[in-house]
Protein backbone atom coordinates (compact mmCIF):
# COMPACT_ATOMS: atom_id res chain seq x y z
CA UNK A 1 40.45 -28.19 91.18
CA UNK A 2 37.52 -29.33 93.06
CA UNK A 3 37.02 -27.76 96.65
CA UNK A 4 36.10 -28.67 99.83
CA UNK A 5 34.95 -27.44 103.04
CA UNK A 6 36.17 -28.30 106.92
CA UNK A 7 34.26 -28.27 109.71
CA UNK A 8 34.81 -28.56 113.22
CA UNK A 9 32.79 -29.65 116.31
CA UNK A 10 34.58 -26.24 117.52
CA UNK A 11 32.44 -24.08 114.88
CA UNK A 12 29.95 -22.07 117.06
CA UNK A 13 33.29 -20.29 118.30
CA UNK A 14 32.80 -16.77 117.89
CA UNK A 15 33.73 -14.90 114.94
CA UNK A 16 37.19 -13.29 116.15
CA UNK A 17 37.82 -16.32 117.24
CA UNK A 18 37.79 -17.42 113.99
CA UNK A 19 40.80 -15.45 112.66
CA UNK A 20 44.17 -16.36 112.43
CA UNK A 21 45.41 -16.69 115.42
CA UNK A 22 48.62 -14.14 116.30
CA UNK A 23 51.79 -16.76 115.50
CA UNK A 24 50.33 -18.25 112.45
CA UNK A 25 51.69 -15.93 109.87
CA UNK A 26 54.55 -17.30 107.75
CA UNK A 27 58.01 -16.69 108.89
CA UNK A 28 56.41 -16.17 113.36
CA UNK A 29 58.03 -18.07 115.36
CA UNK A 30 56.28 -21.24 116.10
CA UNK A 31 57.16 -22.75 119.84
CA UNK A 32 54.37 -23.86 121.43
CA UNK A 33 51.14 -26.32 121.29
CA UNK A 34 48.93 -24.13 119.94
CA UNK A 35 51.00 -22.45 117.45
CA UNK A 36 51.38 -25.90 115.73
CA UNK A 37 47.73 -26.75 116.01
CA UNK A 38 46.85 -23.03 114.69
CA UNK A 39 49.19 -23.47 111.44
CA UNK A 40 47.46 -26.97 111.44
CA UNK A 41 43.89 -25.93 111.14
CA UNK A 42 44.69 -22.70 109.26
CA UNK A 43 46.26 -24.63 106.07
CA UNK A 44 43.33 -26.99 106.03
CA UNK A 45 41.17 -24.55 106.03
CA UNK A 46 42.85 -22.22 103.51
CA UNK A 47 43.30 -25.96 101.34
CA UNK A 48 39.65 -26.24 101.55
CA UNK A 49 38.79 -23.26 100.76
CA UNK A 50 40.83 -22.89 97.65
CA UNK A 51 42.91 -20.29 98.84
CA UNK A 52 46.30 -22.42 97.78
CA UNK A 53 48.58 -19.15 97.26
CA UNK A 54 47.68 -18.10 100.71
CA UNK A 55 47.70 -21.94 102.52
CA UNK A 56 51.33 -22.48 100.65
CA UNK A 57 52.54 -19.62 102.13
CA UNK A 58 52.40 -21.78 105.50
CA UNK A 59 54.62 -24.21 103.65
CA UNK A 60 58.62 -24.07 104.35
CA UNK A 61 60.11 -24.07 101.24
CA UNK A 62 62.22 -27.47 101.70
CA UNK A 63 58.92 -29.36 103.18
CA UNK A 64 59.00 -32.93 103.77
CA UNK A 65 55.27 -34.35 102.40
CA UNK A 66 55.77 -38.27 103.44
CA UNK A 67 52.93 -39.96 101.38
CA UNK A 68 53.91 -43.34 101.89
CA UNK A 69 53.04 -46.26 99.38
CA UNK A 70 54.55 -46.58 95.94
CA UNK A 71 54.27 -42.67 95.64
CA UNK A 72 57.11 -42.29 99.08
CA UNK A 73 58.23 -39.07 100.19
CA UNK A 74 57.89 -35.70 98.18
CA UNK A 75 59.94 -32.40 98.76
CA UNK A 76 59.12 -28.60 98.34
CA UNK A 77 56.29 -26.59 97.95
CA UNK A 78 55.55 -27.48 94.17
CA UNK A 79 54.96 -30.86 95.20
CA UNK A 80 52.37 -29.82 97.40
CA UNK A 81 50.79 -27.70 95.19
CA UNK A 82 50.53 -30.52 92.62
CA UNK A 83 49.02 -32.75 95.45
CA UNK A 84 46.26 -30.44 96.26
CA UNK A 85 45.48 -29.76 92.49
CA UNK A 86 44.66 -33.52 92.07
CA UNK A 87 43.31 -34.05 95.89
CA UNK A 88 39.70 -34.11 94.85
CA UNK A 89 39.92 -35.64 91.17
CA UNK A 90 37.00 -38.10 90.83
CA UNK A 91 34.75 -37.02 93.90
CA UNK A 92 32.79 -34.03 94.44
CA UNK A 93 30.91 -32.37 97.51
CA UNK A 94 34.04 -33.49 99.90
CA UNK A 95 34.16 -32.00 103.17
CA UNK A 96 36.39 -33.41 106.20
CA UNK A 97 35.61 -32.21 109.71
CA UNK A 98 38.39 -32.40 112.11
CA UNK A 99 37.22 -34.32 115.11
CA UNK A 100 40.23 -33.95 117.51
CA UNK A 101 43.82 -32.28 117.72
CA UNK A 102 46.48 -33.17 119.76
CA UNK A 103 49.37 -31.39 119.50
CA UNK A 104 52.66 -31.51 121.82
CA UNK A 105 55.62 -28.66 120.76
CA UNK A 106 56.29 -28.76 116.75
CA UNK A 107 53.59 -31.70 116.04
CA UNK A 108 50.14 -31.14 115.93
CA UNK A 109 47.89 -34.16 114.85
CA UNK A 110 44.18 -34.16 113.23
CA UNK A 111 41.82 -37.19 113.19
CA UNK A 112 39.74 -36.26 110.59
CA UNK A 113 36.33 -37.85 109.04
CA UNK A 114 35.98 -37.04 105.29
CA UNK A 115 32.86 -37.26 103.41
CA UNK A 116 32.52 -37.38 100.00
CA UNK A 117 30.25 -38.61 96.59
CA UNK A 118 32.40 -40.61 94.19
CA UNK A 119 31.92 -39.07 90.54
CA UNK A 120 31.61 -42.30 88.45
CA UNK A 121 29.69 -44.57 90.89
CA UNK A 122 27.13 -41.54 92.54
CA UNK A 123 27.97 -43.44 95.82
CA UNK A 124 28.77 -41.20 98.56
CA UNK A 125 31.48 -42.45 101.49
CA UNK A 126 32.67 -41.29 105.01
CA UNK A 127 36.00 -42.68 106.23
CA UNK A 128 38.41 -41.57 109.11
CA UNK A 129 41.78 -39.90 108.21
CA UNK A 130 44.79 -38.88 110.25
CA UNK A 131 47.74 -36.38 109.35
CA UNK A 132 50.14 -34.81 111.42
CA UNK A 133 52.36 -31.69 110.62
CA UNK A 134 55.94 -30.53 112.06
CA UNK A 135 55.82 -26.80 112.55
CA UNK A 136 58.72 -24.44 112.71
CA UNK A 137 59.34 -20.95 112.80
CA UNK A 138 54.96 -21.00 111.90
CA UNK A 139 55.78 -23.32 108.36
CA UNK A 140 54.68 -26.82 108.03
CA UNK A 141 58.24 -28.56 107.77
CA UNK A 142 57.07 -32.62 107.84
CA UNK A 143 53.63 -33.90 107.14
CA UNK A 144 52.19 -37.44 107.52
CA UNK A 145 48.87 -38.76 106.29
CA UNK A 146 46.73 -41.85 106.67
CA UNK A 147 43.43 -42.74 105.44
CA UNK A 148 41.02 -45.51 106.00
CA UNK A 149 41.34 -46.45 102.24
CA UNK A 150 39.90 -50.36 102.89
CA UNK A 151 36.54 -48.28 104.27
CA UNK A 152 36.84 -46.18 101.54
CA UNK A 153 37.11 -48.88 98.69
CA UNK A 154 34.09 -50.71 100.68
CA UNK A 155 32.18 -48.17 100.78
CA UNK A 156 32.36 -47.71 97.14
CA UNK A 157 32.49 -51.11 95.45
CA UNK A 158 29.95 -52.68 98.01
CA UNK A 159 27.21 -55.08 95.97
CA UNK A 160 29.35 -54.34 92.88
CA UNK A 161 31.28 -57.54 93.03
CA UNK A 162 29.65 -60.64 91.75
């Protein structure tokens, strides 16, 4: 699997600040704002990082991943763990920095924008994604994604067609 890296405008925080927040270990309860946004920004990071044992266990077990599209809604942690296996197939040097959170009791949203370098073509691409995440009892319950994939198909087939 192909890793990542996040970024944040938030980065120059301090290093304590840095750490997992108290709340976001598997199996704390989970009832405000910033709980939901912590789990958030942990399991991207963790996802990023390729630390996927340690991100999943932020996962409830019986997780709700709704892709959308042809591929609909997927259930459980293995299903997750097969998403992020093939997240980066194709591109390389893929980072997304998270450019806002709102959050508001179990939801927390991320806009993200990703950059990347497509593997066959050499041509790199940014593009803005969303996702938002349920969180309960600090375990990612629901999750929702979006991503600008008209941008992203632009962005690599521009001057190609003839």
């Amino acid at each position: 699997m192909t890793t990542g890296a996040i970024t944040s405008e938030a980065e120059s925080r301090s290093e304590a600040e840095s750490e997992p927040a108290a709340g976001c270990e598997a199996g704390s309860e989970a009832g405000s704002e910033a709980d939901a946004a912590q789990v958030h920004r942990r399991i991207v990071e963790l996802g990023q990082a390729g630390q996927g044992e340690e991100a999943l266990a932020l996962i409830d077990p019986a997780v709700i991943d709704h892709r959308g599209g042809v591929s609909g809604d997927h259930i459980g942690i293995a299903a997750w763990a097969e998403k992020w296996e093939h997240m980066y197939d194709g591109l390389r040097d893929v980072t997304a920095t998270i450019e806002q959170n709102v959050s508001s009791d179990e939801l927390s949203t991320n806009r993200y924008t990703i950059r990347g370098t497509h593997i066959d073509s050499g041509r790199c691409y940014e593009v803005t994604g969303l996702d938002m995440v349920r969180v309960r009892n600090g375990r990612i319950i629901e999750h929702w994604a979006l991503l600008d994939t008209a941008a992203l198909q632009h962005q690599l087939t521009a001057g190609t067609l003839a």
